[in-house]
Protein backbone atom coordinates (compact mmCIF):
# COMPACT_ATOMS: atom_id res chain seq x y z
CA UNK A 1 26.60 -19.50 -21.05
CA UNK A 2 26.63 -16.19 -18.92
CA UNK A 3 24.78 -14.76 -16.47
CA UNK A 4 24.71 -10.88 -17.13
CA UNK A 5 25.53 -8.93 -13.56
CA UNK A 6 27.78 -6.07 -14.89
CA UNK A 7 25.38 -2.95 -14.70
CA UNK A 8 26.67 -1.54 -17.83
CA UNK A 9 26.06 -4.64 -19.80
CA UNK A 10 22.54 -5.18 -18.56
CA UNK A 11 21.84 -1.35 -19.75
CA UNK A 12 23.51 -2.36 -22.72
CA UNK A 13 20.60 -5.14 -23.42
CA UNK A 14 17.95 -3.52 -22.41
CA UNK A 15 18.66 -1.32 -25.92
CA UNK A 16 19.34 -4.51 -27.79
CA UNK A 17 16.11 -5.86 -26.35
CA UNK A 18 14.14 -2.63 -27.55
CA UNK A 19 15.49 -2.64 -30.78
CA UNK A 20 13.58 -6.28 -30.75
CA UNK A 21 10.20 -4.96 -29.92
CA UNK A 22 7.30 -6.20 -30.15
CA UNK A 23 9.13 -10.52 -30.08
CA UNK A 24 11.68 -9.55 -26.85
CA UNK A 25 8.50 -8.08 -24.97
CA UNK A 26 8.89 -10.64 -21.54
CA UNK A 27 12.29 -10.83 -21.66
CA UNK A 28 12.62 -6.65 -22.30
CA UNK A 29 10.01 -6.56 -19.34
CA UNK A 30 12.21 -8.74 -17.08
CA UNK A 31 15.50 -6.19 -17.71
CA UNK A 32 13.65 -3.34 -17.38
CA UNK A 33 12.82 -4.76 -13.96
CA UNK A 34 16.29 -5.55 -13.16
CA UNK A 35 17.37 -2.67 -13.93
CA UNK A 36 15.06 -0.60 -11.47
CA UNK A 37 15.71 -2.09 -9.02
CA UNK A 38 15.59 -6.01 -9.45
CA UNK A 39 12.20 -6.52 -7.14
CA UNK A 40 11.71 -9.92 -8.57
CA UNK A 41 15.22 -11.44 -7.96
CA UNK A 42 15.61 -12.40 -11.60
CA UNK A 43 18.62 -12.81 -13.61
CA UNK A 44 19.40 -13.05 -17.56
CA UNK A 45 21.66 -15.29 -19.06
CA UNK A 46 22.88 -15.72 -22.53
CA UNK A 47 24.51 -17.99 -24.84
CA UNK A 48 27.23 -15.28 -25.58
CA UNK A 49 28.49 -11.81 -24.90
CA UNK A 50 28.24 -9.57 -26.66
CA UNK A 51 26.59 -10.77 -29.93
CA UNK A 52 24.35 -13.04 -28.14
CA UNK A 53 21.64 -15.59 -29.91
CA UNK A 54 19.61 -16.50 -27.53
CA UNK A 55 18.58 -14.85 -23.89
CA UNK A 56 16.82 -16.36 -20.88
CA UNK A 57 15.20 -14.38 -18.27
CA UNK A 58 14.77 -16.82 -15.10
CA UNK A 59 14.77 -16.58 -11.27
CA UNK A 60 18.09 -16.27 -9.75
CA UNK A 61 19.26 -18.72 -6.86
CA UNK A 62 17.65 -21.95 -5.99
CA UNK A 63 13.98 -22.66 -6.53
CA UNK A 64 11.57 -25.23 -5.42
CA UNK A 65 11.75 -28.27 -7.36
CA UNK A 66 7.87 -28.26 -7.61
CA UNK A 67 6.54 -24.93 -7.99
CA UNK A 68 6.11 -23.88 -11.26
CA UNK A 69 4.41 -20.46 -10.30
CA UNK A 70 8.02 -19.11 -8.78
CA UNK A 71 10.22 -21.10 -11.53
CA UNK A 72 8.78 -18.60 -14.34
CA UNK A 73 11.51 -18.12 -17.12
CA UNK A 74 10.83 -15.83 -20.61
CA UNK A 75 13.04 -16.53 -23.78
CA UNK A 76 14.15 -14.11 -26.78
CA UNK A 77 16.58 -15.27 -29.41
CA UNK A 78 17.85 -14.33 -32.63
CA UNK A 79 18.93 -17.65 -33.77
CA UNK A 80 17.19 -20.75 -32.28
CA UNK A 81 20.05 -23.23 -32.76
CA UNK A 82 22.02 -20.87 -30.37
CA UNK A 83 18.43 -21.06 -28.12
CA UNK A 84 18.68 -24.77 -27.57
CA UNK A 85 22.42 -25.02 -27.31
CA UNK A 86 21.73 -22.44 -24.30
CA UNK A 87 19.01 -24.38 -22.76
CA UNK A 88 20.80 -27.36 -23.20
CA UNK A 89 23.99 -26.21 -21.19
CA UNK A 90 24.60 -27.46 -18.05
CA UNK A 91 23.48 -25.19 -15.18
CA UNK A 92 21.08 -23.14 -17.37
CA UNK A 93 17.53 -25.19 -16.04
CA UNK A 94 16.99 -27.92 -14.33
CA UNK A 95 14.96 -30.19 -16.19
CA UNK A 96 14.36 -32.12 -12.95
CA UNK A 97 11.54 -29.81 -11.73
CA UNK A 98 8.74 -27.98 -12.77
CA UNK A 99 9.21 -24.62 -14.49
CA UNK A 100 7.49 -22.81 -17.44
CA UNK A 101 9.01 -20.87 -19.75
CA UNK A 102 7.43 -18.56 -22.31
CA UNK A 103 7.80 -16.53 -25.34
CA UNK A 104 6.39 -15.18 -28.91
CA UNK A 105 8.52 -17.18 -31.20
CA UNK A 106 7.77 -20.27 -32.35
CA UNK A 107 10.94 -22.27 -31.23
CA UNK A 108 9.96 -21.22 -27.28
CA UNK A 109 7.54 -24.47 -27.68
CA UNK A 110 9.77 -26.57 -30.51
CA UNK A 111 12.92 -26.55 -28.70
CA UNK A 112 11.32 -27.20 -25.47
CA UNK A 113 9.49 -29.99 -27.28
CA UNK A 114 12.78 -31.09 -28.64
CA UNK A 115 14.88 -31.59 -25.65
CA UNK A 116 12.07 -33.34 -23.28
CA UNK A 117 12.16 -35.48 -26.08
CA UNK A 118 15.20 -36.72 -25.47
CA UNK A 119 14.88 -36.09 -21.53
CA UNK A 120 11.53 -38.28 -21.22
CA UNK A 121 9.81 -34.64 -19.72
CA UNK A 122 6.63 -34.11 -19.79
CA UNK A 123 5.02 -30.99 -21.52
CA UNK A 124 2.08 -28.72 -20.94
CA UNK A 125 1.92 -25.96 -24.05
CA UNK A 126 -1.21 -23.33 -24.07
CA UNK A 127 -1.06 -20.60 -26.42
CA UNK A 128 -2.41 -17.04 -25.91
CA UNK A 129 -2.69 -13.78 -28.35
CA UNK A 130 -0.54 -11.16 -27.46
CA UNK A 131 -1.63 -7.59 -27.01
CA UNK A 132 0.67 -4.36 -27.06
CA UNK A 133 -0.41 -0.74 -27.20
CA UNK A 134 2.07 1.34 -29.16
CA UNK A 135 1.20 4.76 -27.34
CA UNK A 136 -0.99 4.65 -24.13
CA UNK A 137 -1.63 8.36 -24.32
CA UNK A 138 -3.50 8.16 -27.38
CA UNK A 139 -6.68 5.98 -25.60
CA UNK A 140 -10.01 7.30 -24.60
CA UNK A 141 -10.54 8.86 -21.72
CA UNK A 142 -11.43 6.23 -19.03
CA UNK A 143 -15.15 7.08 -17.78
CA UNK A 144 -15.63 5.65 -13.86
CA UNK A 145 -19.04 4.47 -12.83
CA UNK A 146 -20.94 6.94 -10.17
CA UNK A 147 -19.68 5.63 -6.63
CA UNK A 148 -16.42 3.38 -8.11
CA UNK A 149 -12.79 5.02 -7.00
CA UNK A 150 -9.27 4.00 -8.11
CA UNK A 151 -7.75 1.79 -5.29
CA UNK A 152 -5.15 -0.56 -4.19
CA UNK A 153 -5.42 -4.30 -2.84
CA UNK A 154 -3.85 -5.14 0.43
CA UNK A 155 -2.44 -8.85 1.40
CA UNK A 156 -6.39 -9.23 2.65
CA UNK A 157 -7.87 -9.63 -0.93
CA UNK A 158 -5.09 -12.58 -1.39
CA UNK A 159 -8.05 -15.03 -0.93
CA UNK A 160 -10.32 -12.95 -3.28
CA UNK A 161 -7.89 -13.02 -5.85
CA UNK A 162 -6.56 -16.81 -5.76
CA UNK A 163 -10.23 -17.94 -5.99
CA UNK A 164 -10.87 -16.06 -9.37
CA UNK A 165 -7.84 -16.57 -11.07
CA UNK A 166 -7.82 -19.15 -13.74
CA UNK A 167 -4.54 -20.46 -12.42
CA UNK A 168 -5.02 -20.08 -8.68
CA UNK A 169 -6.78 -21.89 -6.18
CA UNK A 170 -4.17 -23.55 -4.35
CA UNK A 171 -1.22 -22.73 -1.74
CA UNK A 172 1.64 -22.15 -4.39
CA UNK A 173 -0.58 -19.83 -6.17
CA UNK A 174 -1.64 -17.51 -3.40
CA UNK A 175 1.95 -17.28 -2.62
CA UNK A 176 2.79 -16.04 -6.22
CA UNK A 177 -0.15 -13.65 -6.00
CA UNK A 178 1.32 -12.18 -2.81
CA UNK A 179 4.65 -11.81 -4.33
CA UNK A 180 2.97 -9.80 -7.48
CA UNK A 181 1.22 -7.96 -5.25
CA UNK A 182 3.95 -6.86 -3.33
CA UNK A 183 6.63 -6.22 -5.63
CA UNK A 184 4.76 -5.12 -8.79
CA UNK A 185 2.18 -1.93 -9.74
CA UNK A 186 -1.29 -2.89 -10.04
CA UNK A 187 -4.80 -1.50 -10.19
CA UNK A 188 -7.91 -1.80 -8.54
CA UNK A 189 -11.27 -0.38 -8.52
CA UNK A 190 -13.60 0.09 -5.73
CA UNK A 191 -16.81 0.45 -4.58
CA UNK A 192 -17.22 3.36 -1.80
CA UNK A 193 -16.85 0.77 1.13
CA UNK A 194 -13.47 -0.15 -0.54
CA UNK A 195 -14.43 -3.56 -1.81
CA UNK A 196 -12.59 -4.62 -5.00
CA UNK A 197 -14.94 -4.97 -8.10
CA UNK A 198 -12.36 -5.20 -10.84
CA UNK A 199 -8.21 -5.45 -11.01
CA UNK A 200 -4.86 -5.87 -12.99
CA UNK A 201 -1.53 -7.18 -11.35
CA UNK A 202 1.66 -6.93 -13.11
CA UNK A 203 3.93 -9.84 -13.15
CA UNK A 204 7.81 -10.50 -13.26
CA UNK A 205 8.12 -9.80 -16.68
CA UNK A 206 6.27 -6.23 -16.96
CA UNK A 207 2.85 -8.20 -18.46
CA UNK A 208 -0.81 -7.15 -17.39
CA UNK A 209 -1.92 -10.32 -15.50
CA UNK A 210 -5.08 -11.77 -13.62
CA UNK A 211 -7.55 -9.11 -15.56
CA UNK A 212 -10.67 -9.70 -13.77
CA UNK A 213 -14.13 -8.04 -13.01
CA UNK A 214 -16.76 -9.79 -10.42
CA UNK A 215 -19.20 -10.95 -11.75
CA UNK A 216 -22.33 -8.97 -10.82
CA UNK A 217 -19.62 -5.71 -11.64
CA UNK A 218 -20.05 -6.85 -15.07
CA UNK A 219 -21.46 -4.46 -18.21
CA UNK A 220 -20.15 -1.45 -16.41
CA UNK A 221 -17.34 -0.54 -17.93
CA UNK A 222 -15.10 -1.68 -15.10
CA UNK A 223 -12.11 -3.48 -17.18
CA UNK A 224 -11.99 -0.88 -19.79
CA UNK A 225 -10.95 2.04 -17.40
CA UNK A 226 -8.47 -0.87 -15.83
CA UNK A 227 -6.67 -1.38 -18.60
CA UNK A 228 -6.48 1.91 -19.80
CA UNK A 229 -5.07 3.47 -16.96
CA UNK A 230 -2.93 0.62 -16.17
CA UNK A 231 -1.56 0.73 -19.75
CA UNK A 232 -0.91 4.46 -19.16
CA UNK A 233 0.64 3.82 -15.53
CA UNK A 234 3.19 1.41 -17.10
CA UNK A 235 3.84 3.92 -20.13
CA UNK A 236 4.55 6.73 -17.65
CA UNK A 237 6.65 4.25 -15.76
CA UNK A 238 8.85 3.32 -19.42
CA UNK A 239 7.31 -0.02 -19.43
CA UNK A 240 5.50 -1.64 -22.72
CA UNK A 241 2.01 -1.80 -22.38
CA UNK A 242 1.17 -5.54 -22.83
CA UNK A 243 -0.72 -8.62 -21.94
CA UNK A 244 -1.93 -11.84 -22.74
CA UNK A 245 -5.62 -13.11 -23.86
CA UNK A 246 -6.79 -16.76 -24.36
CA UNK A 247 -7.62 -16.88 -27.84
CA UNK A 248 -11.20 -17.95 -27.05
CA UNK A 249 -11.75 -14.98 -25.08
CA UNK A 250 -13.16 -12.56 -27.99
CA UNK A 251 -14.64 -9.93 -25.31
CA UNK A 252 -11.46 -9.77 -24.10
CA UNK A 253 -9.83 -9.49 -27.38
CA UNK A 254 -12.39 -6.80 -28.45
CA UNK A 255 -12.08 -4.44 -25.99
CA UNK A 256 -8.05 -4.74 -25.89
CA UNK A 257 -8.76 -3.45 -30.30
CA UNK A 258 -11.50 -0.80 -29.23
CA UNK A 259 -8.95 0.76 -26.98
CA UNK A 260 -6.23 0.73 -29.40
CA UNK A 261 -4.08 -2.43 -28.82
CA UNK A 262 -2.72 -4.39 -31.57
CA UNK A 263 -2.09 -8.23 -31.87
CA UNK A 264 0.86 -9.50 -32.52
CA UNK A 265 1.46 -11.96 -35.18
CA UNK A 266 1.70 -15.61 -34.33
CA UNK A 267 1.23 -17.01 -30.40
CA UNK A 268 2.79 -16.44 -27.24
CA UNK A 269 3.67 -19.41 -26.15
CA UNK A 270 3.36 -20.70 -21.95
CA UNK A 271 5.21 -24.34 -22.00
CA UNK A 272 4.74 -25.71 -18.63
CA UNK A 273 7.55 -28.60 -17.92
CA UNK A 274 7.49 -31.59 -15.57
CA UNK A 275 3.13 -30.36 -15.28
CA UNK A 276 2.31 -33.59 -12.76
CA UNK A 277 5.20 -32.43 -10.59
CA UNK A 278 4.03 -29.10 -10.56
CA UNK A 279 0.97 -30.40 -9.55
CA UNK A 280 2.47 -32.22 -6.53
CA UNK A 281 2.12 -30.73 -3.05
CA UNK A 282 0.23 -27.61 -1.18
């Protein structure tokens, strides 16, 4: 195992990881990050250098043994015996605590299945559809509703936006939706008092995250100029333009086709490890 700090060789992945479009998407996100700047604190490392099979995207120094919201880690590999082997070496996870880690290959959830077999670890596994835009620029021009501005959110709406995501509601949450919120682009828009009807965040790994319209915003056409001019914001920034969509979502999954997005084969895969630790606490 290695941990990837040498500059050149991190620019040197961040090809090899675009070469792997659309699979290496999180893990591409996560070095691009790194690369400008690191404002996540993560760190890559791989099984080998430099003909690497297998690549882990994870937080770098010590993290709390039960927050799973912090402990986020994305996976990319080109052979998956080389992807267990990796997660498998000493030093690489601790299997003690609760983390997730996702990706869109099928070992992400086999392998982790796998080893807490043999570990007596619990698993959580949801699977989402996976949604990438090949060329921003090419989507319809986003049409605002009479009175609605492009904003920003402030450390104020962390409340607002804990309570409506599907994940949130709970102290380690609103923490995690500070940090996006502070280290990563979103997107808001507002009403003329500033009040947020409808958002994006961006998370660690360069995905669209926490999508969400209130409720009586609804039918406006809100999300649709979200996502498009997030999509083109991350596109202007050299980011992919990509997110995730529970696959029982289909007006979520229509819009993302009417504006041009295309599904990726197979699942992206969120494995959630150690869950009723990750439960524990505030």
């Amino acid at each position: 195992m290695q941990i990837l700090t040498c500059p050149a060789q991190l620019q040197r992945l961040e090809g090899v990881l675009r070469r792997s479009l659309p699979l290496a998407l999180p893990v591409y996100g996560a070095v691009l990050n790194i690369n400008r700047g690191n404002p996540g604190e993560l760190e890559v490392v791989v099984d080998a250098w430099p003909h690497f099979g297998a690549v882990l995207a994870r937080p770098s120094g010590e993290m709390p043994v039960d927050d799973c919201y912090r402990n986020m880690n994305a996976a990319f590999y080109r052979d998956v015996g080389a992807y267990r082997a990796l997660l498998e070496t000493p030093g690489c996870l601790r299997w003690d605590t609760a983390f997730h880690i996702f990706g869109l290959q099928e070992g992400v959830a086999t392998v982790s299945r796998a080893i807490a077999a043999t570990k007596g670890v619990e698993l959580e596994a949801s699977e989402y559809y996976t949604y990438f835009h090949p060329d921003p620029s090419t989507m319809p021009e986003p049409r605002l509703a009479p009175g609605v501005r492009v904003g920003t959110l402030s450390p104020a709406h962390l409340d607002l936006l804990n309570q409506t995501w599907t994940y949130g509601g709970n102290g380690r949450s609103r923490r995690y939706l500070g940090e996006l919120l502070g280290r990563y682009p979103h997107l808001c828009l507002q009403d003329g008092e500033g009040d947020p009807l409808s958002w994006t965040l961006t998370d660690h790994f360069g995905t669209g995250t926490h999508g969400y319209t209130l409720p009586g915003q609804r039918r406006h056409g809100h999300m649709r100029a979200v996502l498009t001019l997030a999509a083109r914001r991350a596109h202007a920034r050299g980011f992919p333009a990509f997110g995730h969509t529970a696959t029982g979502n289909r007006p979520m999954q229509r819009l993302h086709e009417e504006l041009g997005h295309q599904r990726l084969p197979g699942l992206c895969h969120f494995i959630l490890h150690n869950p009723g630790l990750g439960r524990a606490g505030p």
